[in-house]
C-alpha atoms as a PDB file:
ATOM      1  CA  UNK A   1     -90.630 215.556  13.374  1.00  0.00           C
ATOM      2  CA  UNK A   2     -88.395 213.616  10.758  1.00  0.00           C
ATOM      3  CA  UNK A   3     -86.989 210.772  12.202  1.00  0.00           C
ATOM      4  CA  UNK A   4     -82.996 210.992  10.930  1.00  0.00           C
ATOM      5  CA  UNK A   5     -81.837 208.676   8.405  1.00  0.00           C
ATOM      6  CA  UNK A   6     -78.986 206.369   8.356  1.00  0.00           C
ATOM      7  CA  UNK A   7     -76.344 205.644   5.377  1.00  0.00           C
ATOM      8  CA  UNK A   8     -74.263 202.742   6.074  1.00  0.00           C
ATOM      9  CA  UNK A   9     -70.908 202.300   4.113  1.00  0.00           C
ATOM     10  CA  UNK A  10     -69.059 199.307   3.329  1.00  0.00           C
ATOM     11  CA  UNK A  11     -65.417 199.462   3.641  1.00  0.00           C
ATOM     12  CA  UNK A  12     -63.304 197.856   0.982  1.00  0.00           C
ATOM     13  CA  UNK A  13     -64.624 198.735  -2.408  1.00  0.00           C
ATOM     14  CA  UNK A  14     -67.037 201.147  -1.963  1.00  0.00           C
ATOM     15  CA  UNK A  15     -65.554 204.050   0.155  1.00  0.00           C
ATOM     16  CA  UNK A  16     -61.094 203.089   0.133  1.00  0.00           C
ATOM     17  CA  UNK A  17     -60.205 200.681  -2.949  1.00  0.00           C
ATOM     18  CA  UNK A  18     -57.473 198.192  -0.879  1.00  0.00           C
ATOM     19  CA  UNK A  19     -57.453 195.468  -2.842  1.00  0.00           C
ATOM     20  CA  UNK A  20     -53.974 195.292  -3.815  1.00  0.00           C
ATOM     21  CA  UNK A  21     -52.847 194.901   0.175  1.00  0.00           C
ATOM     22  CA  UNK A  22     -55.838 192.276   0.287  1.00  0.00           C
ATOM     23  CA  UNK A  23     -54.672 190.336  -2.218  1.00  0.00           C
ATOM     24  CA  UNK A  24     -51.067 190.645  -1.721  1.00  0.00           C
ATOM     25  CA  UNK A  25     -52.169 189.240   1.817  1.00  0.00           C
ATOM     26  CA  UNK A  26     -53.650 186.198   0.838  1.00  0.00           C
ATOM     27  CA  UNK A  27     -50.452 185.254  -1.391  1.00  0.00           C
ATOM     28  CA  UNK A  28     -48.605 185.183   1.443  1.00  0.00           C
ATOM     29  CA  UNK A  29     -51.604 183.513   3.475  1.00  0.00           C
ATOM     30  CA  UNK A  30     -51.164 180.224   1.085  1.00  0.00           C
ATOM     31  CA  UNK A  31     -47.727 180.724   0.734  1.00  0.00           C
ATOM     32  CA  UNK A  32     -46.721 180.400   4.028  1.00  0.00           C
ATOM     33  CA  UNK A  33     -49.066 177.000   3.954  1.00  0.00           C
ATOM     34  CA  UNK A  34     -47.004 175.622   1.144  1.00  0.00           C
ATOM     35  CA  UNK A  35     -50.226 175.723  -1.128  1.00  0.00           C
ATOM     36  CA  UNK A  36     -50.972 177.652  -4.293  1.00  0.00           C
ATOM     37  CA  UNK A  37     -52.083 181.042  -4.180  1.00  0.00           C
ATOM     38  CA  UNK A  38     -56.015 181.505  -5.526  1.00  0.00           C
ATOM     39  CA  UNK A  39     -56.605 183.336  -8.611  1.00  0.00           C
ATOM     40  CA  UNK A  40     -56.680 187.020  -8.065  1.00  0.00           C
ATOM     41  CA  UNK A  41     -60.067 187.197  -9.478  1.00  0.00           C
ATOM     42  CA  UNK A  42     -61.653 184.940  -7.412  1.00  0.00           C
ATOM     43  CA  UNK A  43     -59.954 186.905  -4.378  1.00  0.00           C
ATOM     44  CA  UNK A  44     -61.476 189.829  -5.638  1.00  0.00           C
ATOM     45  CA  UNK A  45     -65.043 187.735  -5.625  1.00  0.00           C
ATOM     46  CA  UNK A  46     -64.644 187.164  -1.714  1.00  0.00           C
ATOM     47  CA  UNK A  47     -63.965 190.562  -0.620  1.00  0.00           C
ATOM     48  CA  UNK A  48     -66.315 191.870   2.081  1.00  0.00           C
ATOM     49  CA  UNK A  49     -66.569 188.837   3.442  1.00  0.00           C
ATOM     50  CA  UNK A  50     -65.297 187.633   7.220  1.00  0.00           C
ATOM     51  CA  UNK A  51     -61.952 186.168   6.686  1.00  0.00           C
ATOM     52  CA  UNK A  52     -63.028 182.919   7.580  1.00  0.00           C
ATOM     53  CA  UNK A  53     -65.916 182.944   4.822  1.00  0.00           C
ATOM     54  CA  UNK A  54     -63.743 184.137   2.461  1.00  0.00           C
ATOM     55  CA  UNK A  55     -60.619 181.445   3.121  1.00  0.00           C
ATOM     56  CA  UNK A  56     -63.469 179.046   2.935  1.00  0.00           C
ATOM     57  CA  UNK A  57     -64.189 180.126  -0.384  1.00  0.00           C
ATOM     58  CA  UNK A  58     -61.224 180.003  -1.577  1.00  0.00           C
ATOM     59  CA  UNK A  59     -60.380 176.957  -0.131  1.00  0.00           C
ATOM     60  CA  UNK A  60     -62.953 174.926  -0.174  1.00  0.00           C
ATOM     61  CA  UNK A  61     -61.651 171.074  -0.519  1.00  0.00           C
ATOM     62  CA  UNK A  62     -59.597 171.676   2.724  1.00  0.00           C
ATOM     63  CA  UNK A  63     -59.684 170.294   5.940  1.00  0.00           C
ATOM     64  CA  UNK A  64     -60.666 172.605   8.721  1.00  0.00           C
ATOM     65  CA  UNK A  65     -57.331 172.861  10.600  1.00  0.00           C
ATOM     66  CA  UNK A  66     -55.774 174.342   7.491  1.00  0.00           C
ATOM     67  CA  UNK A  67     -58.575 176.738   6.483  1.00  0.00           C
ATOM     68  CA  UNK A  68     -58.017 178.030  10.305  1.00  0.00           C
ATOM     69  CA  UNK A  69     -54.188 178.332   9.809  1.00  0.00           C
ATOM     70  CA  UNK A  70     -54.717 180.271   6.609  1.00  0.00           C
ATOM     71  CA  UNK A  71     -57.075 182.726   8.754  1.00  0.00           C
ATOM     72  CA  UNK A  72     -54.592 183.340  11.033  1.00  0.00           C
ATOM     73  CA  UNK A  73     -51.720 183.354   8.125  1.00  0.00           C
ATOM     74  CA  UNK A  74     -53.802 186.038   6.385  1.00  0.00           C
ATOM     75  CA  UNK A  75     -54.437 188.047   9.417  1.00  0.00           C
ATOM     76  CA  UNK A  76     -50.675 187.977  10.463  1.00  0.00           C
ATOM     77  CA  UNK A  77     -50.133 188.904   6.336  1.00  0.00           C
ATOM     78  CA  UNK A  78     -52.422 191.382   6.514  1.00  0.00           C
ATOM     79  CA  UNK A  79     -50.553 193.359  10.016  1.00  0.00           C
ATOM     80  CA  UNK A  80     -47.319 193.192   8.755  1.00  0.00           C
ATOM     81  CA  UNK A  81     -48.030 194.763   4.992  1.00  0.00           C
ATOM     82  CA  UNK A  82     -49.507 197.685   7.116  1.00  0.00           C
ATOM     83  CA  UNK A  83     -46.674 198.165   9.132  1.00  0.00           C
ATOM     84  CA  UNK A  84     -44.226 197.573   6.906  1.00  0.00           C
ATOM     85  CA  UNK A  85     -45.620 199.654   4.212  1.00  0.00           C
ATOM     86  CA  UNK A  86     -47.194 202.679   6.365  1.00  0.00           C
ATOM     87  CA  UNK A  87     -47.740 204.348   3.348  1.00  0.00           C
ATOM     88  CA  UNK A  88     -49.465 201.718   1.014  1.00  0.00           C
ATOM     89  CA  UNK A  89     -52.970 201.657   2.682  1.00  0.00           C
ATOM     90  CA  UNK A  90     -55.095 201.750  -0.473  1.00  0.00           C
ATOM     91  CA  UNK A  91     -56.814 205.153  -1.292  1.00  0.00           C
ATOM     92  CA  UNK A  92     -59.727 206.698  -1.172  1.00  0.00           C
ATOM     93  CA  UNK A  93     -62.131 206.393  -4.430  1.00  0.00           C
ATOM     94  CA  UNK A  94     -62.856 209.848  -5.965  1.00  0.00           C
ATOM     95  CA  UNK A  95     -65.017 212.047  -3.812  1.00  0.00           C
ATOM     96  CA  UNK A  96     -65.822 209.722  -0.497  1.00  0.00           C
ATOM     97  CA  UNK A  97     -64.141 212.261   1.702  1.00  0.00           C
ATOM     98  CA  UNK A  98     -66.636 215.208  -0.217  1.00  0.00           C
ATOM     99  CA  UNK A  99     -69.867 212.875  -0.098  1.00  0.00           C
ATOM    100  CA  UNK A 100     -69.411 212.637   3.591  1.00  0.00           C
ATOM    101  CA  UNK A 101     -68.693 215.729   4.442  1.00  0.00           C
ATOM    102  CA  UNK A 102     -71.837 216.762   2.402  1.00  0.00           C
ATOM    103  CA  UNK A 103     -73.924 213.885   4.035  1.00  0.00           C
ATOM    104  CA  UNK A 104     -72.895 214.945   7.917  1.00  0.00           C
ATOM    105  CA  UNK A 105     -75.892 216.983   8.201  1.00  0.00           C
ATOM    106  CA  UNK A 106     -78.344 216.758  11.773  1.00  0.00           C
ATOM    107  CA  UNK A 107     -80.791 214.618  10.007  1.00  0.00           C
ATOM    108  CA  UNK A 108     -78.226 212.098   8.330  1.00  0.00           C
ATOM    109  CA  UNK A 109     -76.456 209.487  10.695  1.00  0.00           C
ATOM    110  CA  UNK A 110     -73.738 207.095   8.928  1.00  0.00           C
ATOM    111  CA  UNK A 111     -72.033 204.383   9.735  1.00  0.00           C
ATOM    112  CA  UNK A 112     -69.546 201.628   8.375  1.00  0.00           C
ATOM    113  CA  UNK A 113     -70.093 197.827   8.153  1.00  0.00           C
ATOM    114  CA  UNK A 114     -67.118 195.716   6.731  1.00  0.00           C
ATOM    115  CA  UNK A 115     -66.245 192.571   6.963  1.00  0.00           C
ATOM    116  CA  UNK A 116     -62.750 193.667   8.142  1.00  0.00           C
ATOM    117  CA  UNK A 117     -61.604 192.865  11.389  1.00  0.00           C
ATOM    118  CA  UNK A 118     -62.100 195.542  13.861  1.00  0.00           C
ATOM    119  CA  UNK A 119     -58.147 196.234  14.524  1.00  0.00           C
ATOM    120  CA  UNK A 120     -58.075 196.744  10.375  1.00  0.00           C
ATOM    121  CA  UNK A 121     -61.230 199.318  10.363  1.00  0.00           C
ATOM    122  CA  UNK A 122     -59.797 201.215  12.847  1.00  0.00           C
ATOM    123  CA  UNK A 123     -56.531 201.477  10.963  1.00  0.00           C
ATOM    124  CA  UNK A 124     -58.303 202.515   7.973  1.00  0.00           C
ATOM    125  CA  UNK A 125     -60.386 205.199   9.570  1.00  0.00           C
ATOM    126  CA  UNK A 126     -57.384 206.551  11.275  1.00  0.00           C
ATOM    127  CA  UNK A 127     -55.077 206.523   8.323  1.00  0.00           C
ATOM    128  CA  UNK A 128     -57.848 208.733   6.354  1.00  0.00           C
ATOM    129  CA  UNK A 129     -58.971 210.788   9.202  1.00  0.00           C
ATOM    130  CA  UNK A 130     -62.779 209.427   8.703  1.00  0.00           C
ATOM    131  CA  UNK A 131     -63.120 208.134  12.049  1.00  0.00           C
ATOM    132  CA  UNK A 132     -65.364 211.707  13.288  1.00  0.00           C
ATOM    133  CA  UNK A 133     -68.172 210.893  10.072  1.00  0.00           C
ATOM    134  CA  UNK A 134     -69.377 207.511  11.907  1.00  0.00           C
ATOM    135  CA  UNK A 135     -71.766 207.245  14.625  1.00  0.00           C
ATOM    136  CA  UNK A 136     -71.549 203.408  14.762  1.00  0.00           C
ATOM    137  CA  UNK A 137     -69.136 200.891  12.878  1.00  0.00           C
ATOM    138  CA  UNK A 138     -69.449 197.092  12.730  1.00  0.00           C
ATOM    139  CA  UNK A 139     -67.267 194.342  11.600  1.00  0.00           C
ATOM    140  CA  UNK A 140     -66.128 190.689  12.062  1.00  0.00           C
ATOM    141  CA  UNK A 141     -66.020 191.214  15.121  1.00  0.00           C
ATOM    142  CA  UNK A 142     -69.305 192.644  16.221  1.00  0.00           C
ATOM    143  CA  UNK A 143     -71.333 190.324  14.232  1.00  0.00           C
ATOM    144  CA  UNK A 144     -72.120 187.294  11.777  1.00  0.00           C
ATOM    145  CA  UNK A 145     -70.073 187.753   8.046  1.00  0.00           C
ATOM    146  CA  UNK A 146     -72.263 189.319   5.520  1.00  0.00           C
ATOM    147  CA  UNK A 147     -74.907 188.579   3.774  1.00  0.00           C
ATOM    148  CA  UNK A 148     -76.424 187.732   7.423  1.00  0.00           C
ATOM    149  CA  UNK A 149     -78.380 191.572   8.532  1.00  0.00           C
ATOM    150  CA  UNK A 150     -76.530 191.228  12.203  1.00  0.00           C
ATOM    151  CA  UNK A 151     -73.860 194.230  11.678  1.00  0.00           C
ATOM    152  CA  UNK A 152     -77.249 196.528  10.396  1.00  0.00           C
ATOM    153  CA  UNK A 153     -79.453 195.475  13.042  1.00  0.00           C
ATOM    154  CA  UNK A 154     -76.589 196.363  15.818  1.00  0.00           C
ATOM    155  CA  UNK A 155     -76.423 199.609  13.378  1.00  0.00           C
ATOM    156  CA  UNK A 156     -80.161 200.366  14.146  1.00  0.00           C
ATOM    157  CA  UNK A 157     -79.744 199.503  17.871  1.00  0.00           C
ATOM    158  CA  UNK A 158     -76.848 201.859  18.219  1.00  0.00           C
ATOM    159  CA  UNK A 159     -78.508 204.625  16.090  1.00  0.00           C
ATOM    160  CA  UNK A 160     -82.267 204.309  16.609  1.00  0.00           C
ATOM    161  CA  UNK A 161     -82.727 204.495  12.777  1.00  0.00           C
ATOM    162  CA  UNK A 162     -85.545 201.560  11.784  1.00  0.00           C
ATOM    163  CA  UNK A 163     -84.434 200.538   8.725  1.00  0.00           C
ATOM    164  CA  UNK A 164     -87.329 201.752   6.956  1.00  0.00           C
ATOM    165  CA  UNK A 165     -85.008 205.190   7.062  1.00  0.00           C
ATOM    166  CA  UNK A 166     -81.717 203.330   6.488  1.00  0.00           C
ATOM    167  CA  UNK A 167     -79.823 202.719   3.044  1.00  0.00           C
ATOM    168  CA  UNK A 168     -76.498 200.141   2.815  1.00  0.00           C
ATOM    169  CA  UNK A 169     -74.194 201.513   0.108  1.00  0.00           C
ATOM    170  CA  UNK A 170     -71.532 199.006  -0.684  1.00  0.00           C
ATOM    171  CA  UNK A 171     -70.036 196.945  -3.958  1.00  0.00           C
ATOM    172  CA  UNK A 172     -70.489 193.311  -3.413  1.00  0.00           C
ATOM    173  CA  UNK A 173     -73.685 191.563  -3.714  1.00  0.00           C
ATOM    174  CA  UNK A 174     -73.231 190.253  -0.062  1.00  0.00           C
ATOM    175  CA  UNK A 175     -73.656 194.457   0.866  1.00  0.00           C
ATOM    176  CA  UNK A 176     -76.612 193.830  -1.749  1.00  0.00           C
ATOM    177  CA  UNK A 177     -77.983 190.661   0.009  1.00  0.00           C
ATOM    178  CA  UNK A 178     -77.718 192.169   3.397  1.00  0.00           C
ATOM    179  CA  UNK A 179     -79.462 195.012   2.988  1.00  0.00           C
ATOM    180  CA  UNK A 180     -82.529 193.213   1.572  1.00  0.00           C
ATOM    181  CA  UNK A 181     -82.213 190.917   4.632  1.00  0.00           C
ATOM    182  CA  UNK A 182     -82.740 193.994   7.074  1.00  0.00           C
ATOM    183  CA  UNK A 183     -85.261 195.647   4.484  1.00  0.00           C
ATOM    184  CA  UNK A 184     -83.333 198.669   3.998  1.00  0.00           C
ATOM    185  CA  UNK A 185     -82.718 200.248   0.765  1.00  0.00           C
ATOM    186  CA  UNK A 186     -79.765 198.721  -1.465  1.00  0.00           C
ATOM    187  CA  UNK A 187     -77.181 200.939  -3.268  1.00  0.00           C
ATOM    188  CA  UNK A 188     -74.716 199.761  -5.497  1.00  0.00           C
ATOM    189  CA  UNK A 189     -71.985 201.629  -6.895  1.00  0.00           C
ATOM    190  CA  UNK A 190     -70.203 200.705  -9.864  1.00  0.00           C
ATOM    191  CA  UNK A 191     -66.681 201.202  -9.035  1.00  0.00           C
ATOM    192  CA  UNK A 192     -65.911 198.202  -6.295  1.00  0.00           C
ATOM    193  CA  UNK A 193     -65.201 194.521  -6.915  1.00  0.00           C
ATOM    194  CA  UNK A 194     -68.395 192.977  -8.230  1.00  0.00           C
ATOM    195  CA  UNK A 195     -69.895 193.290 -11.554  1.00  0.00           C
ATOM    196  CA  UNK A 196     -73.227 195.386 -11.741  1.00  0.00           C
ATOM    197  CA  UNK A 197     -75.335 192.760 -13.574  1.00  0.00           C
ATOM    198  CA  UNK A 198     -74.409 191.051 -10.460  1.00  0.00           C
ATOM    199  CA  UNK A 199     -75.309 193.493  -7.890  1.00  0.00           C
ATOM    200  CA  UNK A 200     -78.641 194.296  -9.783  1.00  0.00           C
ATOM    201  CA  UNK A 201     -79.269 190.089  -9.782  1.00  0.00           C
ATOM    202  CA  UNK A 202     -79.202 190.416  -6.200  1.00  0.00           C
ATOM    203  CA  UNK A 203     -81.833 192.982  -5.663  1.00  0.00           C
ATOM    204  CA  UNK A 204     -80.036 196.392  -5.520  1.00  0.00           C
ATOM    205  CA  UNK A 205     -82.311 199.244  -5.823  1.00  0.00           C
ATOM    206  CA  UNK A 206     -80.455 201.210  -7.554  1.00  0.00           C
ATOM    207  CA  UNK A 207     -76.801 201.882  -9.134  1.00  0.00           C
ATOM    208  CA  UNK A 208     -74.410 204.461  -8.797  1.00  0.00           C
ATOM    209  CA  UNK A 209     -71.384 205.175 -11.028  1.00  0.00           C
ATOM    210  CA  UNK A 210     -70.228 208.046  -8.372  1.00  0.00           C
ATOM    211  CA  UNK A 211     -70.420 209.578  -5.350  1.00  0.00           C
ATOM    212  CA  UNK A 212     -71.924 212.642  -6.680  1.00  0.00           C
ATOM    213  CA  UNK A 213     -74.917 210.582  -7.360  1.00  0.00           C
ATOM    214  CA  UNK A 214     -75.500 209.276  -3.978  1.00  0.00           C
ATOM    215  CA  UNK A 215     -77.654 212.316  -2.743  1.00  0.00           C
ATOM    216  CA  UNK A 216     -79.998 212.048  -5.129  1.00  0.00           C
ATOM    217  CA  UNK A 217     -79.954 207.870  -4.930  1.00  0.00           C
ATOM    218  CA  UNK A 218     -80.933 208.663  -1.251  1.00  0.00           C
ATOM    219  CA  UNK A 219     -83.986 210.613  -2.118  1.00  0.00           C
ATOM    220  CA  UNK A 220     -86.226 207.446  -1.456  1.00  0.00           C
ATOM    221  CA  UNK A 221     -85.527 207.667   2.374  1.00  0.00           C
ATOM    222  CA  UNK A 222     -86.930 211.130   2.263  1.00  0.00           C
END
């Protein structure tokens, strides 16, 4: 008998392109500290990380007390564009809702692993009715920020899938870095927030430019 396989899916980037709410957020994060707002690339560079990796980043010659009160400025940011602008939750990239509808097969498991807060994955899946695909989901919450393999090893505990049998498809090259950590196959996809070059550099396995490509990407698990 073939043991099912599991396809995990980042978030941000890869499956619902947000990052105009993201980086709207983190404005206002700085803002409301009185300090000056990073450069929209280099927001772009941190997404997919845990917010406090990612204010780290982008804030790196500060003391800890105001790294923590931007965390808690972004995440208070963050809440109030989505309430205030119920209709402004990002979209989905071309053919995510098709790809998983073709993927939810008996022998294909998926899951989500983002480095969103739990309370912000659950909007999301809500919001675009995706919540039924998933068996598991991980984020900030659950486990250590990417690149560290906690959020796929609690995947494989949840699911039974070794990751032998499991692929991470994501846009960053912490998805990239993570999935080599757990020994999983590594897709990229083109359309997110990091260059390919740089997703290669980190060890994907292999690039896709769109989701019609992912069944056949996923032909190495079998």
């Amino acid at each position: 008998m073939i043991q099912p396989r599991l396809i995990v899916f980042d978030c941000d980037g890869t499956l619902v392109d947000s990052l105009f709410a993201i980086q709207h957020a983190m404005e206002q994060a700085f803002s409301a500290l009185a300090l000056d707002a990073p450069p929209a690339e280099a927001v772009r560079g941190i997404v997919g990380l845990s917010v406090p990796q990612a204010v780290e980043a982008l804030a790196p010659d500060h003391p800890p007390e105001t790294l923590a009160a931007i965390d808690r400025a972004f995440r208070d940011a963050s809440l109030a564009y989505r309430q205030n602008n119920p209709q402004s939750n990002g979209q989905l990239y071309p053919g995510t809702r098709a790809a998983l509808e073709r993927l939810n097969t008996p022998n294909t498991l998926m899951a989500v692993a983002t480095g969103k807060a739990r309370r912000g994955l659950e909007h999301v899946l809500d919001v675009f009715d995706m919540r039924a695909f998933f068996m598991a989901t991980q984020t900030a919450d659950d486990a250590p920020s990417k690149p560290h393999p906690g959020m796929l090893q609690n995947c494989e505990r949840m699911t039974g899938v070794a990751a032998a049998r499991t692929a991470m498809v994501g846009d960053t090259t912490f998805d990239i870095a993570m999935a080599r950590a757990h020994g999983c196959t590594a897709i990229g996809v083109s359309w997110g927030y990091h260059p390919v070059k740089d997703l290669l550099d980190a060890g994907a396995h292999v690039i896709i430019d769109d989701f019609a490509e992912l069944d056949g990407a996923l032909e190495i698990l079998g």
